[in-house]
N, C-alpha and C. Protein backbone atom coordinates (compact mmCIF):
# COMPACT_ATOMS: atom_id res chain seq x y z
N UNK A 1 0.82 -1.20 0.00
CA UNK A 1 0.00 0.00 0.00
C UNK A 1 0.86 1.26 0.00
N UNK A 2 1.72 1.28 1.07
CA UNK A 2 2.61 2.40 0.65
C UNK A 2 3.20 2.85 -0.84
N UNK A 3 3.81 1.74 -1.25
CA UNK A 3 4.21 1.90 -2.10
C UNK A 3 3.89 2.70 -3.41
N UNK A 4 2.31 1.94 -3.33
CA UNK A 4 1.08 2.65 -4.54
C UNK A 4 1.03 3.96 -3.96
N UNK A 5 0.81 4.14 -2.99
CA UNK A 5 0.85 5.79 -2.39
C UNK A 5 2.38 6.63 -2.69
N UNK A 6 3.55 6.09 -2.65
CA UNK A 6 4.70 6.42 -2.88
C UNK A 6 4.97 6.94 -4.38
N UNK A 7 4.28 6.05 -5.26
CA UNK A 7 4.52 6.13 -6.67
C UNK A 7 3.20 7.28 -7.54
N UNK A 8 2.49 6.84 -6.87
CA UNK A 8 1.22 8.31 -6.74
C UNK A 8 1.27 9.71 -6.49
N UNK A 9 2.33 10.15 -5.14
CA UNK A 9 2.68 11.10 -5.01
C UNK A 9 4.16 11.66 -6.09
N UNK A 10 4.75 10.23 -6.12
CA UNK A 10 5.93 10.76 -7.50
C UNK A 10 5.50 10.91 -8.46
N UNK A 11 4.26 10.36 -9.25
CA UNK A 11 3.18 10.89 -10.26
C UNK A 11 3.00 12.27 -10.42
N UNK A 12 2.45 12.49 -9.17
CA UNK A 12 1.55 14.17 -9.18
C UNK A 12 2.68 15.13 -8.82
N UNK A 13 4.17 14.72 -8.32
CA UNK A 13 5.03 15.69 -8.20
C UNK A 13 5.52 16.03 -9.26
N UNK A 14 6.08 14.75 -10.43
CA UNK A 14 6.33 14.72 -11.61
C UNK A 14 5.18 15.87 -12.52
N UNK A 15 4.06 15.33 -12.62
CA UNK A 15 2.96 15.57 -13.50
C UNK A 15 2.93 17.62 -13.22
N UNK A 16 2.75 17.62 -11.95
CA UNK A 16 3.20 19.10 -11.67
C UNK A 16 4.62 19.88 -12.01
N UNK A 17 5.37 19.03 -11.79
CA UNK A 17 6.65 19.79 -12.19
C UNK A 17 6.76 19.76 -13.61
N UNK A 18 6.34 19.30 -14.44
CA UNK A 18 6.01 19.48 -15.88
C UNK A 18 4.99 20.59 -16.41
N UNK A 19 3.98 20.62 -15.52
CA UNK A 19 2.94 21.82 -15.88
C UNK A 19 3.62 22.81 -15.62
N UNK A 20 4.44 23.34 -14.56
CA UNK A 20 4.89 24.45 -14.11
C UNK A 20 5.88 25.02 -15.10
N UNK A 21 6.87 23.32 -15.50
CA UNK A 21 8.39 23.99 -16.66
C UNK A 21 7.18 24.60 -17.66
N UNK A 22 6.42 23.51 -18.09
CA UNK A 22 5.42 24.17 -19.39
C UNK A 22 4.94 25.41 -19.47
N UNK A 23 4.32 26.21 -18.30
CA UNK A 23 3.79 27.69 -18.07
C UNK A 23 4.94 28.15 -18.03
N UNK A 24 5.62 27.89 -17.65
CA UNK A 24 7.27 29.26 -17.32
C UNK A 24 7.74 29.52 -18.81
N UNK A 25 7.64 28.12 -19.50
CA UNK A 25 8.41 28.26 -20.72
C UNK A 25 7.16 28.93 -21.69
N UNK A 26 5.87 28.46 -21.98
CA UNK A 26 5.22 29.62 -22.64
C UNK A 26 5.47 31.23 -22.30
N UNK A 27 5.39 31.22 -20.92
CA UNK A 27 5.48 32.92 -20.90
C UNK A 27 7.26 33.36 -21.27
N UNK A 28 8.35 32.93 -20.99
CA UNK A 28 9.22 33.15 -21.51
C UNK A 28 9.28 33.04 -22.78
N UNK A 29 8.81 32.58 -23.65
CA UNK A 29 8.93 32.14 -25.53
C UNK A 29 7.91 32.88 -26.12
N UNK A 30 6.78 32.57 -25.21
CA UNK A 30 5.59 33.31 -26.26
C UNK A 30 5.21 33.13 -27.60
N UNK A 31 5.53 31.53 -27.42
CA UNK A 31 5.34 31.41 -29.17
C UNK A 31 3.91 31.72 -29.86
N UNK A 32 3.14 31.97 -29.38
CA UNK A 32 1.48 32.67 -30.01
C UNK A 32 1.76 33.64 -30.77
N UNK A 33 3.16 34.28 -30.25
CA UNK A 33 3.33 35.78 -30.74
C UNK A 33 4.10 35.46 -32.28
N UNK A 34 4.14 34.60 -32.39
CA UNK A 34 4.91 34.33 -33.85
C UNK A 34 3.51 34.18 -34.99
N UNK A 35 2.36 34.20 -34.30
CA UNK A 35 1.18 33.87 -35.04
C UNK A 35 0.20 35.07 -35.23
N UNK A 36 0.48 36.03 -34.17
CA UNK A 36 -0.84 36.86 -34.30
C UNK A 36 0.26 38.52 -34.71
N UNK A 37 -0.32 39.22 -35.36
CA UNK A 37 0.15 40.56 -35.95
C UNK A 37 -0.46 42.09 -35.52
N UNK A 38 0.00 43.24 -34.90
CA UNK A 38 -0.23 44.29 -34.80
C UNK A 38 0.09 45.71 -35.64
N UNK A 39 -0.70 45.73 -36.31
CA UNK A 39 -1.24 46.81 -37.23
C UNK A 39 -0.86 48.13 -36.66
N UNK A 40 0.10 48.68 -36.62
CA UNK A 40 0.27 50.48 -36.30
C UNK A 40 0.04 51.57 -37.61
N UNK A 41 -0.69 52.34 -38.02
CA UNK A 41 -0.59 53.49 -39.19
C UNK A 41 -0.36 54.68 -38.75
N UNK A 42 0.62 55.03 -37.64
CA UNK A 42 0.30 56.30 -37.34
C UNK A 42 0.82 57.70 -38.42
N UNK A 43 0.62 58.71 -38.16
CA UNK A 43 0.70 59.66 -39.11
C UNK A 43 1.79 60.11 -39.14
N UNK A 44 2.72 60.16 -40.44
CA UNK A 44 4.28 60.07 -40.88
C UNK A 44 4.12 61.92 -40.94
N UNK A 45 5.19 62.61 -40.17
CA UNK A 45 4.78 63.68 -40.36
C UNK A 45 5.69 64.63 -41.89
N UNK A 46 5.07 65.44 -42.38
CA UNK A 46 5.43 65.68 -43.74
C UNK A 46 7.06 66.29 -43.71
N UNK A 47 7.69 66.38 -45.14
CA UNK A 47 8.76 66.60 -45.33
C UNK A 47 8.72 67.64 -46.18
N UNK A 48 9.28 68.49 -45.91
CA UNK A 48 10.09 69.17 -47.08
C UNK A 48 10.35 68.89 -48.06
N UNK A 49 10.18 69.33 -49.50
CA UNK A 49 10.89 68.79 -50.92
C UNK A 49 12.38 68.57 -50.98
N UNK A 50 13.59 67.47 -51.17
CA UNK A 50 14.75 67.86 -50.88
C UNK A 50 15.03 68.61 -52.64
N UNK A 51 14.60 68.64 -53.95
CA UNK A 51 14.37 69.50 -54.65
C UNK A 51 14.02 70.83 -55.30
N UNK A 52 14.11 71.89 -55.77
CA UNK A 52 13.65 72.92 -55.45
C UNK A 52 12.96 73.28 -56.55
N UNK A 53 12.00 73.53 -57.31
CA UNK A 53 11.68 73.61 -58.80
C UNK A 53 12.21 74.74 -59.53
N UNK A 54 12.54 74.21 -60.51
CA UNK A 54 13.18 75.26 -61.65
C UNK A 54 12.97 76.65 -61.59
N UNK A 55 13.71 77.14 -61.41
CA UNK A 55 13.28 78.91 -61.56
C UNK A 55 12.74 79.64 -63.11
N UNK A 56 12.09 80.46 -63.03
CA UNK A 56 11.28 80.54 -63.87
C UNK A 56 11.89 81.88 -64.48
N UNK A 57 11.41 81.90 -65.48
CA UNK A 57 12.16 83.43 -66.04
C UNK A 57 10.85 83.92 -66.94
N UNK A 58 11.13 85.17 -66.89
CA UNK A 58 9.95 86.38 -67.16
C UNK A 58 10.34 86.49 -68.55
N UNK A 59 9.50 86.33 -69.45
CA UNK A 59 9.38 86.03 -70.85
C UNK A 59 10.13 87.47 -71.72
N UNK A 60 10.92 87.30 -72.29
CA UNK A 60 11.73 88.56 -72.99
C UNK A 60 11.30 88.40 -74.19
N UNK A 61 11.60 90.00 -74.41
CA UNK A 61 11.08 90.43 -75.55
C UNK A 61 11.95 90.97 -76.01
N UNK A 62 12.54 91.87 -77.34
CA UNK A 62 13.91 92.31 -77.71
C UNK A 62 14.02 93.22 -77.14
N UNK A 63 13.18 94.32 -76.69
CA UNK A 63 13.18 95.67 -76.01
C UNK A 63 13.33 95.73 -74.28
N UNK A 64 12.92 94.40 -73.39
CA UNK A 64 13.20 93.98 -71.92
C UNK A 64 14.48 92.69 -72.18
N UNK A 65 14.93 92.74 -71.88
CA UNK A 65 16.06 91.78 -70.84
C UNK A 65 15.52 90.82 -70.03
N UNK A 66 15.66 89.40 -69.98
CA UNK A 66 15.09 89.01 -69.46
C UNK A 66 15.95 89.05 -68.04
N UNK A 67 14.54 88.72 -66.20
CA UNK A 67 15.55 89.33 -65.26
C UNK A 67 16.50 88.27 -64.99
N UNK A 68 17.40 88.10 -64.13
CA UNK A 68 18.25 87.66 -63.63
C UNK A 68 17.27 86.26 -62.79
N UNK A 69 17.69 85.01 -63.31
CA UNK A 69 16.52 84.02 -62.31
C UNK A 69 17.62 83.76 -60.34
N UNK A 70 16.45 83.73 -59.70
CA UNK A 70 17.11 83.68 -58.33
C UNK A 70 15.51 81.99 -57.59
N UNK A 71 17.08 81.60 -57.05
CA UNK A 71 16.24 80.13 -56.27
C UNK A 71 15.22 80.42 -55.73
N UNK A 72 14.03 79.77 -55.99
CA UNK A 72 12.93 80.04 -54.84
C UNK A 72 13.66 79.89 -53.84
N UNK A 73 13.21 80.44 -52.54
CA UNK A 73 13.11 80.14 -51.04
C UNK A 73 13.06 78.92 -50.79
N UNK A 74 13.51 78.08 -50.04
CA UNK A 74 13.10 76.67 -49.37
C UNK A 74 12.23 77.28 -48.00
N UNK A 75 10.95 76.78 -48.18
CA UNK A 75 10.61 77.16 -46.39
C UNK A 75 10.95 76.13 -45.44
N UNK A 76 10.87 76.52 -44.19
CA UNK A 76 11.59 76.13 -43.24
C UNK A 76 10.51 74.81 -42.87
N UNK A 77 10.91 74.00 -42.33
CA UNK A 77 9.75 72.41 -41.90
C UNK A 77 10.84 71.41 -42.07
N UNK A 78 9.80 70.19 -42.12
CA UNK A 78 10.59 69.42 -41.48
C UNK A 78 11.49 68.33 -42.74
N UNK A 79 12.17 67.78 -42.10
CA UNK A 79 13.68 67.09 -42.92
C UNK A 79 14.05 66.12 -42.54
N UNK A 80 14.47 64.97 -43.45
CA UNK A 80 15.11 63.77 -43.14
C UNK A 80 16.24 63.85 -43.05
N UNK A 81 17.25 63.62 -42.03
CA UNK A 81 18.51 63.41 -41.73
C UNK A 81 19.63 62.51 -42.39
N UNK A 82 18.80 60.94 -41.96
CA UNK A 82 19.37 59.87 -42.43
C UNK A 82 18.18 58.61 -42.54
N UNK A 83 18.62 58.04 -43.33
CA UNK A 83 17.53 56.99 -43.48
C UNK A 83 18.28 55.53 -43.96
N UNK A 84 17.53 54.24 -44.04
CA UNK A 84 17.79 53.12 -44.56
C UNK A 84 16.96 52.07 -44.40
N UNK A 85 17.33 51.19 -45.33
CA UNK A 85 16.63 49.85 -45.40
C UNK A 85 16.56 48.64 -44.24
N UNK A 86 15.55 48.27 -44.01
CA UNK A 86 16.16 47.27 -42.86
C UNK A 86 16.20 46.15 -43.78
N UNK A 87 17.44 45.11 -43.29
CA UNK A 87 17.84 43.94 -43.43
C UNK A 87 16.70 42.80 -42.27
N UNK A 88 17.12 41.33 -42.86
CA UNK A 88 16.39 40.54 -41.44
C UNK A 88 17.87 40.27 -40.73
N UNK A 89 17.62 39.70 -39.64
CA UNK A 89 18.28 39.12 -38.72
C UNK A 89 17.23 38.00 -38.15
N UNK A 90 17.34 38.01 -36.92
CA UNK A 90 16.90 36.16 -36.44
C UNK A 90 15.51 36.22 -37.23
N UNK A 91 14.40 37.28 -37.72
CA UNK A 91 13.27 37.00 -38.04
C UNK A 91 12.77 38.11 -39.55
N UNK A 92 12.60 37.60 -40.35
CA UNK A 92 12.46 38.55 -41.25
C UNK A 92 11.60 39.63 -41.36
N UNK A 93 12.45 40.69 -42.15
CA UNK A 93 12.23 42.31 -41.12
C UNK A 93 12.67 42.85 -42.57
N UNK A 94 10.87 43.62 -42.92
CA UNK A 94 11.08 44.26 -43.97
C UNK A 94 10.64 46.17 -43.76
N UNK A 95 11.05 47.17 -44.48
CA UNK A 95 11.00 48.25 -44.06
C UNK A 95 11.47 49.39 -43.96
N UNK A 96 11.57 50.48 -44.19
CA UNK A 96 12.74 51.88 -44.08
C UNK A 96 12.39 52.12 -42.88
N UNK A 97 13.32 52.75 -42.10
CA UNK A 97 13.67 53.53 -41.09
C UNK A 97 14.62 55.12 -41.37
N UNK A 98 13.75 56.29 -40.97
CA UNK A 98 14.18 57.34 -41.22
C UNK A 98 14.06 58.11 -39.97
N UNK A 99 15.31 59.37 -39.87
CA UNK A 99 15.38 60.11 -38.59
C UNK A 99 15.15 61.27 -39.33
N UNK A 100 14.18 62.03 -38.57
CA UNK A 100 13.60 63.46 -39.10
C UNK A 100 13.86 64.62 -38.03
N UNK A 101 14.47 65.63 -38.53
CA UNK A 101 14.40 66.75 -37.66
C UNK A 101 13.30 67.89 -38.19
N UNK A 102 12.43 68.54 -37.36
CA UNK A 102 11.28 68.91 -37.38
C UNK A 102 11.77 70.68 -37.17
N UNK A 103 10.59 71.02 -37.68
CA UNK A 103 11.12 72.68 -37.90
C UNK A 103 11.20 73.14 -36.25
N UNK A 104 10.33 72.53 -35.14
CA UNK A 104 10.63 72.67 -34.32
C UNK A 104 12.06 72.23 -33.42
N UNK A 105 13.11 71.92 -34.25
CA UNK A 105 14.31 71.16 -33.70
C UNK A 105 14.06 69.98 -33.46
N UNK A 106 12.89 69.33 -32.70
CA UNK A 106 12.99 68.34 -32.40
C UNK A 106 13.17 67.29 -33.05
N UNK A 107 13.37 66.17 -32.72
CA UNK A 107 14.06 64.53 -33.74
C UNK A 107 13.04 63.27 -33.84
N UNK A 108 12.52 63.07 -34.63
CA UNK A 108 11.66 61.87 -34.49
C UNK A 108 12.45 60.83 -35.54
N UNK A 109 11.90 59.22 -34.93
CA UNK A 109 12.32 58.03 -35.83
C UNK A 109 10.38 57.58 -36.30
N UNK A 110 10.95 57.68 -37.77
CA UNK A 110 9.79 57.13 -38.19
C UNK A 110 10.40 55.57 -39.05
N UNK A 111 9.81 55.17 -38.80
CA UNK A 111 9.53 53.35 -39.37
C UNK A 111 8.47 53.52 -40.46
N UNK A 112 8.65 53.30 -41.69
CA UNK A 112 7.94 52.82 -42.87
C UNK A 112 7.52 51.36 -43.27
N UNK A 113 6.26 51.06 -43.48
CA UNK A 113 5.60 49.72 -43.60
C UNK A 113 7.05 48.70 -43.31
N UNK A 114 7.30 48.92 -41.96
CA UNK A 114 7.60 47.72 -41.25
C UNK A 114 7.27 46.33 -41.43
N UNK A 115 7.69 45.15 -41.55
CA UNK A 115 7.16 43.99 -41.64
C UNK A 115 7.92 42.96 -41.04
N UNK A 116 7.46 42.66 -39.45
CA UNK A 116 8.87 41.48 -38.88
C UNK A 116 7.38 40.30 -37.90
N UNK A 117 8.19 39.86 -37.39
CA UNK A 117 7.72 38.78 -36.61
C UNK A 117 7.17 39.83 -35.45
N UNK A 118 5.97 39.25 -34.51
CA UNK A 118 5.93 39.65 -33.22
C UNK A 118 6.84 38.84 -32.32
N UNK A 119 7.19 39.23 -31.32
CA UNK A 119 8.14 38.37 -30.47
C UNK A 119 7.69 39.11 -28.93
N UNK A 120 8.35 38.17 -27.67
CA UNK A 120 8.64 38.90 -26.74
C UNK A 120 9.46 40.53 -26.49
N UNK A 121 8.58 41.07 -26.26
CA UNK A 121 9.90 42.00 -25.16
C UNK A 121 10.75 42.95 -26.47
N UNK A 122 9.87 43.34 -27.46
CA UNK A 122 10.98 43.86 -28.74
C UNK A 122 10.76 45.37 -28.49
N UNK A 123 11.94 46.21 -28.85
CA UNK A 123 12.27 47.60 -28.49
C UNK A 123 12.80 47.90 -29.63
N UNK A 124 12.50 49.31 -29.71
CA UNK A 124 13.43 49.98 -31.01
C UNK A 124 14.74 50.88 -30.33
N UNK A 125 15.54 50.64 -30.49
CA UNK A 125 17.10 50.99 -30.65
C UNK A 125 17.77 51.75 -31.34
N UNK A 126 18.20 52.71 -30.82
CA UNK A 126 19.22 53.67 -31.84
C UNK A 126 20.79 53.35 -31.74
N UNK A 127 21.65 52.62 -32.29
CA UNK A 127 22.92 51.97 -32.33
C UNK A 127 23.88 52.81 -33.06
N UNK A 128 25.38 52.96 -31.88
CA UNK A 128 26.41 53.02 -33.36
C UNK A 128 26.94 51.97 -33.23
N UNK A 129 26.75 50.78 -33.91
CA UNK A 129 27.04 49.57 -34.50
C UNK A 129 26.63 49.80 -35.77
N UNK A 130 27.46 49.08 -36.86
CA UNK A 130 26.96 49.11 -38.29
C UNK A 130 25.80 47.65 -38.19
N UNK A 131 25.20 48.19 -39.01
CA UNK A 131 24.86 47.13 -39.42
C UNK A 131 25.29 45.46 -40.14
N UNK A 132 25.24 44.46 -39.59
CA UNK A 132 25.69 43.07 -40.49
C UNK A 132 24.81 42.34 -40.55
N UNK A 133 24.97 42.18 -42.35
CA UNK A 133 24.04 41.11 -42.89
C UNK A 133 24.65 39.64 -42.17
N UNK A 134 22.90 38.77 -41.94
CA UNK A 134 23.47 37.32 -41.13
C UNK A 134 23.23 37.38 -39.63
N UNK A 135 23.65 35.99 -39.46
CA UNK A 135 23.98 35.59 -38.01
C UNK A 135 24.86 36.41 -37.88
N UNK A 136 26.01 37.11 -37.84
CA UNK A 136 26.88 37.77 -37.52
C UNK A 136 26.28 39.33 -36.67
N UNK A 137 25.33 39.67 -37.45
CA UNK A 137 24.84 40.94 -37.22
C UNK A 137 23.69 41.12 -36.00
N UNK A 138 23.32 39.58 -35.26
CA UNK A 138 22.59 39.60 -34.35
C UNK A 138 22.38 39.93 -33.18
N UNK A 139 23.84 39.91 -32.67
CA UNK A 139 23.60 40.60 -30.96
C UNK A 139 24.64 41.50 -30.97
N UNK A 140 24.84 42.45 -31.97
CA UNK A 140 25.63 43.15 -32.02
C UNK A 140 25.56 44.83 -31.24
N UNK A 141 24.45 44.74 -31.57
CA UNK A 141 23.57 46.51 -30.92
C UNK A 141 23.80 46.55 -29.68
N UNK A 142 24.24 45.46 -28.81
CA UNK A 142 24.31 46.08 -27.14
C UNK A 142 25.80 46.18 -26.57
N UNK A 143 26.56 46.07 -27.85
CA UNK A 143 28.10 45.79 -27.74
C UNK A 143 28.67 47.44 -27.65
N UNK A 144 28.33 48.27 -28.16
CA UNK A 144 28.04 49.72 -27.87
C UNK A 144 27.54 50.52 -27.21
N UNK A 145 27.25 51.97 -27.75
CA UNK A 145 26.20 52.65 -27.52
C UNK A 145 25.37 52.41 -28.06
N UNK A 146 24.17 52.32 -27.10
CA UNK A 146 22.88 52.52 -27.67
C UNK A 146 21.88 53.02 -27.03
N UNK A 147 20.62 53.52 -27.57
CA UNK A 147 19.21 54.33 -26.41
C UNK A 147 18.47 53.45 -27.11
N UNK A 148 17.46 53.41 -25.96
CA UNK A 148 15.63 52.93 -26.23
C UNK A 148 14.97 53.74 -26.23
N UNK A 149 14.81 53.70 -27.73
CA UNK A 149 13.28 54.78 -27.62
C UNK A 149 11.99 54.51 -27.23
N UNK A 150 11.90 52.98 -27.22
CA UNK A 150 10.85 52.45 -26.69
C UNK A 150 9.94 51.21 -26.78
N UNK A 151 9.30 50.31 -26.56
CA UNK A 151 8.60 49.36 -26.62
C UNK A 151 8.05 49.25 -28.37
N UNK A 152 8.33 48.75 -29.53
CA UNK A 152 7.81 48.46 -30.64
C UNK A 152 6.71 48.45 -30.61
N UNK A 153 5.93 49.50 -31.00
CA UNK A 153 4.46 49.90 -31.05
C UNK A 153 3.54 48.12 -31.62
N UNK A 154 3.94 47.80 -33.03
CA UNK A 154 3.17 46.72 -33.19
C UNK A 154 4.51 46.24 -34.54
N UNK A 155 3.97 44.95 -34.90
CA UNK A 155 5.05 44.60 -36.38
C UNK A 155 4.74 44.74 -37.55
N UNK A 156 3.88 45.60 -37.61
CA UNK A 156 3.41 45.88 -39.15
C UNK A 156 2.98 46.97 -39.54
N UNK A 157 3.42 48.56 -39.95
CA UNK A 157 2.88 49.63 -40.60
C UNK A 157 3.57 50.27 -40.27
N UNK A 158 3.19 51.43 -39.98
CA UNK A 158 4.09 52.81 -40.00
C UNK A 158 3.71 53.25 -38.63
N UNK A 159 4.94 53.41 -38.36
CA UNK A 159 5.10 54.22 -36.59
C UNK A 159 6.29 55.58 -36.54
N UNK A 160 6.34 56.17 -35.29
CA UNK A 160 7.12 57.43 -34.99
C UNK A 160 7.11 57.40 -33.43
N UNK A 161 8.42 57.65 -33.41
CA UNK A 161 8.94 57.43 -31.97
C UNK A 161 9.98 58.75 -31.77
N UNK A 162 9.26 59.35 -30.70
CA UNK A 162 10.26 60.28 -30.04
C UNK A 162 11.35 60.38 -29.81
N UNK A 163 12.43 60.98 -30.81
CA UNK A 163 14.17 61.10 -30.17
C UNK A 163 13.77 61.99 -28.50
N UNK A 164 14.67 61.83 -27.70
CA UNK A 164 14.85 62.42 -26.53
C UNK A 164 15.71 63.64 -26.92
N UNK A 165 15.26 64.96 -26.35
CA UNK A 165 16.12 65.88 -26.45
C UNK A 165 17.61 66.19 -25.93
N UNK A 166 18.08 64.88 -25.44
CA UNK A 166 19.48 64.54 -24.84
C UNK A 166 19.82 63.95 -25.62
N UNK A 167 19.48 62.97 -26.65
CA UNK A 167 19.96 62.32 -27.60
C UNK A 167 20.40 63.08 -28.84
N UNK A 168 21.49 62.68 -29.33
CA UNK A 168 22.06 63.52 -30.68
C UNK A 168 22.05 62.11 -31.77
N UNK A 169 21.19 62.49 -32.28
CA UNK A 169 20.92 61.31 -33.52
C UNK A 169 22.22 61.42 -34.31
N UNK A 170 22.90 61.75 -34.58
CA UNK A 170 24.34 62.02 -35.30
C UNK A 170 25.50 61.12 -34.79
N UNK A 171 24.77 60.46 -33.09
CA UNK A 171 26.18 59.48 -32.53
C UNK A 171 25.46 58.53 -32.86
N UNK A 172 24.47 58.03 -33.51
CA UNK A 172 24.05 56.51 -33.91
C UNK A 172 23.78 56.44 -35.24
N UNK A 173 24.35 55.06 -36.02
CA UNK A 173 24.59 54.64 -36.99
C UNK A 173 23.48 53.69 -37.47
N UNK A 174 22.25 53.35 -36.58
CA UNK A 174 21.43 52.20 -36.76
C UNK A 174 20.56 52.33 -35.89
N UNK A 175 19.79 51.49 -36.59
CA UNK A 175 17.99 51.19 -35.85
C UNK A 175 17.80 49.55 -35.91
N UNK A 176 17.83 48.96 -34.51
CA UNK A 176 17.47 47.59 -34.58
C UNK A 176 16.19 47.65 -33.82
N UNK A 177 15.89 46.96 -34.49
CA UNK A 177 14.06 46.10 -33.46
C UNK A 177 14.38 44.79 -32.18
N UNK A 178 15.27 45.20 -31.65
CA UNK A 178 15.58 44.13 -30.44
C UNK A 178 14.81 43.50 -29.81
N UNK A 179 14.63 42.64 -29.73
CA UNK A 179 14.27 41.71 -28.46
C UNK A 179 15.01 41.24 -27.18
N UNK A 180 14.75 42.41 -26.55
CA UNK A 180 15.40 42.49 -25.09
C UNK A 180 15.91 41.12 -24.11
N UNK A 181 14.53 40.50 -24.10
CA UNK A 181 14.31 39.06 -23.20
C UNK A 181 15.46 38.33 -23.84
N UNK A 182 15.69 38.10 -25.10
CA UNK A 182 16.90 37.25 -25.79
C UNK A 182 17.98 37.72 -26.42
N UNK A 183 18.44 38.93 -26.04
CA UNK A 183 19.26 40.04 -26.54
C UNK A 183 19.91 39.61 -27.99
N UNK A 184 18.60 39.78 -29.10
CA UNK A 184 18.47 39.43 -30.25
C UNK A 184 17.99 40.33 -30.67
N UNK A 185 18.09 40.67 -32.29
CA UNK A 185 17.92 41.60 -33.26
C UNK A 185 17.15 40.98 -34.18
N UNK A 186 15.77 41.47 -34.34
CA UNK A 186 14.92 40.70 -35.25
C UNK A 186 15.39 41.31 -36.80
N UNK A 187 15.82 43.15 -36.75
CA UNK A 187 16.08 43.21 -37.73
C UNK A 187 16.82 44.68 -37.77
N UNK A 188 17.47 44.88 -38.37
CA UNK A 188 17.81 46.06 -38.61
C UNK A 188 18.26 46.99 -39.57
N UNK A 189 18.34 48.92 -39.47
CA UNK A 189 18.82 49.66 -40.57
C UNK A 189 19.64 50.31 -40.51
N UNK A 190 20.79 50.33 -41.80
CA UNK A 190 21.80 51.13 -41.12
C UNK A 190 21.65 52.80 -42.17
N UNK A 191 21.83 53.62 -40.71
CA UNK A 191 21.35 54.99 -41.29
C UNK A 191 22.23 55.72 -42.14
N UNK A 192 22.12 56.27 -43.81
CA UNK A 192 22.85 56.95 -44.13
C UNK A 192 22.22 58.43 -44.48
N UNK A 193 23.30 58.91 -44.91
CA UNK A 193 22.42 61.03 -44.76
C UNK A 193 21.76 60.55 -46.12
N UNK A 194 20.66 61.14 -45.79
CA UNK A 194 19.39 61.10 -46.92
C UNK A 194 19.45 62.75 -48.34
């Protein structure tokens, strides 16, 4: 009788210590998140022409001269700094990433139709690490400098994330989509002047 009682309780200690690894390891992995997708569109704020249109000249006649043509004005608003393509890394990661300075000085990162995996725990990153195509290029972003701008809104559309006014977008070379929990790079861009 003991015995059956002995092997009963090693049952339900077993049978429990399996449910428990099982819950710890869903919430650490989160593999659902490889299945379901979050939609962000927020509003890309406008740019400046980096073009200026042709200057125009005042129609001459033999008796006027025509005048002297002078550049339109550029008005003042807002501007892309640097921009680039993202590459994948551990999860494929499609998308531009651009840094904008705004007529108000301030710095925003906008993300263009983004397209990566959902994962645990993913942040957007401003890196001076270059970018590397591959396994090589994966846990490279924390080997440096780098800032969080913040929690990855969702994995699919267009987002804008606040530079900090302590941050000088000029000391970072890149934008990775990290995944913190596994200090992994789902994907990243490396920024050049636009």
């Amino acid at each position: 009788m003991r015995k059956r009682i002995f092997r009963s309780r090693a049952a339900w200690t077993a049978l429990a210590s399996a449910v428990l690894v099982t819950a710890l390891a869903l919430y650490w992995f989160q593999p659902w998140k490889l299945f379901t997708d979050t939609y962000v569109d927020e509003a890309v704020p406008p740019v400046r022409a980096t073009t200026s249109a042709a200057p125009t000249l005042a129609s001459a006649t033999p008796a006027t001269p025509a005048a002297p043509a002078t550049p339109a004005a550029t008005p003042a608003g807002n501007e892309i700094l640097t921009a680039g393509e993202f590459v994948t890394h551990e999860h494929g990661t499609t998308g531009t990433a651009e840094i904008h300075r705004l007529a108000n000085g301030r710095h925003q990162l906008v993300i263009r139709d983004l397209s990566t995996s959902s994962g645990p725990d993913l942040r957007v990153w401003l890196s001076d690490q270059p970018v590397t195509v591959g396994r090589a290029g994966w846990r490279v972003f924390d080997d440096g400098e780098w800032v969080e701008l913040a929690r990855l809104k969702g994995n699919k559309g267009n987002q804008v994330y606040e530079i900090p006014a302590s941050v000088d977008p000029r000391d970072f070379r890149s934008v990775s989509i990290w995944c913190k929990r596994f200090a992994v790079s789902f994907g990243a861009a490396d920024l050049r002047a636009a």
